[in-house]
Protein backbone atom coordinates (compact mmCIF):
# COMPACT_ATOMS: atom_id res chain seq x y z
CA UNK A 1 -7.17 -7.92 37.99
CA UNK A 2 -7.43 -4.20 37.14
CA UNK A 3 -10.22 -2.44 35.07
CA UNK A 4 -7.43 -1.31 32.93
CA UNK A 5 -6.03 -4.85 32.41
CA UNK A 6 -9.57 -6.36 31.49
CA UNK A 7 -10.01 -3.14 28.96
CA UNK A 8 -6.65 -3.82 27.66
CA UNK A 9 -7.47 -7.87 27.20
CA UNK A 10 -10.56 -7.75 26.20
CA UNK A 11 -9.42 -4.61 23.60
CA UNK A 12 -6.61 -6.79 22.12
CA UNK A 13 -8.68 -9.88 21.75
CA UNK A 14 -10.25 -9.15 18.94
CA UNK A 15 -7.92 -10.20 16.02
CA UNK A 16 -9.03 -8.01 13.63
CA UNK A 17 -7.99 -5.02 16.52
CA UNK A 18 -4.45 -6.21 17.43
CA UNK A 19 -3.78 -7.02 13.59
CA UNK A 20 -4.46 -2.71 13.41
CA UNK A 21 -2.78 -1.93 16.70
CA UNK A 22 0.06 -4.55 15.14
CA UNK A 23 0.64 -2.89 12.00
CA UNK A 24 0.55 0.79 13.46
CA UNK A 25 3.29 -0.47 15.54
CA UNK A 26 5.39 -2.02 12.86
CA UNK A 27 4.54 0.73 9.97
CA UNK A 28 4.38 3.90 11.82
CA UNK A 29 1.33 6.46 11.58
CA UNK A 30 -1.74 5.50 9.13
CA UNK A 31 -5.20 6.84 7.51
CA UNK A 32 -8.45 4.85 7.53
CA UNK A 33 -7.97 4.45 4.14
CA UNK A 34 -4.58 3.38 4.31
CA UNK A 35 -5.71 0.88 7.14
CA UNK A 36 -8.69 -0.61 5.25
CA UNK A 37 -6.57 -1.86 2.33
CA UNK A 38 -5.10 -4.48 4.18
CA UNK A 39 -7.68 -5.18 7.04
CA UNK A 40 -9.67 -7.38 5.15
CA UNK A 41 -13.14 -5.48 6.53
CA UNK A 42 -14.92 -2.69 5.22
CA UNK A 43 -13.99 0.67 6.61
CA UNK A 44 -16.75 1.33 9.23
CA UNK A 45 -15.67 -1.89 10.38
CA UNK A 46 -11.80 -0.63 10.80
CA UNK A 47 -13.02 3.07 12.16
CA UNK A 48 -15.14 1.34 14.91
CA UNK A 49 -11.83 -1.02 15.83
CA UNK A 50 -9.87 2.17 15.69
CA UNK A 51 -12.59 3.98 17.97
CA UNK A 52 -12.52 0.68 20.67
CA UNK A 53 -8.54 1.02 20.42
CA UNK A 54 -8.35 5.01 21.38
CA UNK A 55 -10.76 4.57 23.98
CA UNK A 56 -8.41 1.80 25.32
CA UNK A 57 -5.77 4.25 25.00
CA UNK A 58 -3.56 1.67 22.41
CA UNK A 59 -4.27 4.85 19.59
CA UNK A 60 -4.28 8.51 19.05
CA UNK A 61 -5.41 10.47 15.95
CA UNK A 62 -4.16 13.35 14.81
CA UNK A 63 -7.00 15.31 12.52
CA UNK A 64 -5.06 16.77 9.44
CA UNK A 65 -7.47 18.42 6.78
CA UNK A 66 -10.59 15.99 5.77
CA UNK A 67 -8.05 13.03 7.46
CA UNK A 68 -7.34 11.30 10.28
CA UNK A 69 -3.81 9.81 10.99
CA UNK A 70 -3.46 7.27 13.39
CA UNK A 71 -0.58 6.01 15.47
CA UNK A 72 -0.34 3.23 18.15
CA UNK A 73 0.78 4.16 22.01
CA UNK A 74 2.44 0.99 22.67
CA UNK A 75 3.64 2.33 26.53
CA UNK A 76 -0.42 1.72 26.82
CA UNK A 77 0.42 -1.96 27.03
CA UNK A 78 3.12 -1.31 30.32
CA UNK A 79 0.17 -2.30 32.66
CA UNK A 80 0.31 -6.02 30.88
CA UNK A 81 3.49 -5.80 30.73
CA UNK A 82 3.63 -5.27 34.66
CA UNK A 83 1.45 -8.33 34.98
CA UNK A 84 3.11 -10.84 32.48
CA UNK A 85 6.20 -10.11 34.68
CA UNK A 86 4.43 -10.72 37.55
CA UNK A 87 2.93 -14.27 36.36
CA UNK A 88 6.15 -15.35 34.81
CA UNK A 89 7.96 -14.49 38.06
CA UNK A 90 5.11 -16.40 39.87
CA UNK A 91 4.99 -19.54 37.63
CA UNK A 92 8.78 -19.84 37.81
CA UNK A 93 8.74 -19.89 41.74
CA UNK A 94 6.61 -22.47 41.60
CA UNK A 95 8.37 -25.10 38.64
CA UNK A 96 11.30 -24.40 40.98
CA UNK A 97 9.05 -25.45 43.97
CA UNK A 98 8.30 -28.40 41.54
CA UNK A 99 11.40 -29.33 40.74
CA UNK A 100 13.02 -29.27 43.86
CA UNK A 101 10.21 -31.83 45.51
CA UNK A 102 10.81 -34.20 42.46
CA UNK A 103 14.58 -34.32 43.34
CA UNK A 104 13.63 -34.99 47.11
CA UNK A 105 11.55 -37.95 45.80
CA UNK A 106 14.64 -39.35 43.31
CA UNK A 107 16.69 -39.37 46.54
């Protein structure tokens, strides 16, 4: 496995990470502030998730004024995406390797 897949993983396996990288996906660009309210943290806790995340490349942050607005890159995720493919395509050759010696044996 990559570097960039084990920084990806290891990124989104913090819940408290893919529940922001989650919501800036399904709401669109956000604040700390805005962020916080719903986190269920304190904000340093949310602006060091939101550091981790950029440095994974899963946000950007565009500096407007005193603010900082947030959006998720969710074409960061292609490399797991490549991968999950990969496995599925893998797993599948092998349940029809599976099931294929199970009808030899009903025979």
């Amino acid at each position: 496995m990559s570097d960039t897949h084990t920084i990806l993983f290891k990124t989104l396996s913090d819940p408290t990470r893919r529940a922001i990288f989650e919501r800036l996906c399904r709401e669109g660009d956000k604040t700390v502030g805005a962020l916080t309210e719903h986190a269920g943290v304190s904000q340093p806790v949310v602006s060091k998730h939101l550091r981790i995340l950029k440095q994974a490349g899963l946000v950007s942050g565009l500096h407007e004024g005193r603010q900082t607005h947030y959006s998720a890159q969710p074409d960061a995720l292609s490399p797991l995406r490549d991968w999950t493919a990969q496995m599925a395509e893998f797993w599948e050759g092998r349940f029809d390797a599976l099931e294929n010696l199970l009808k030899r044996i009903d025979q």
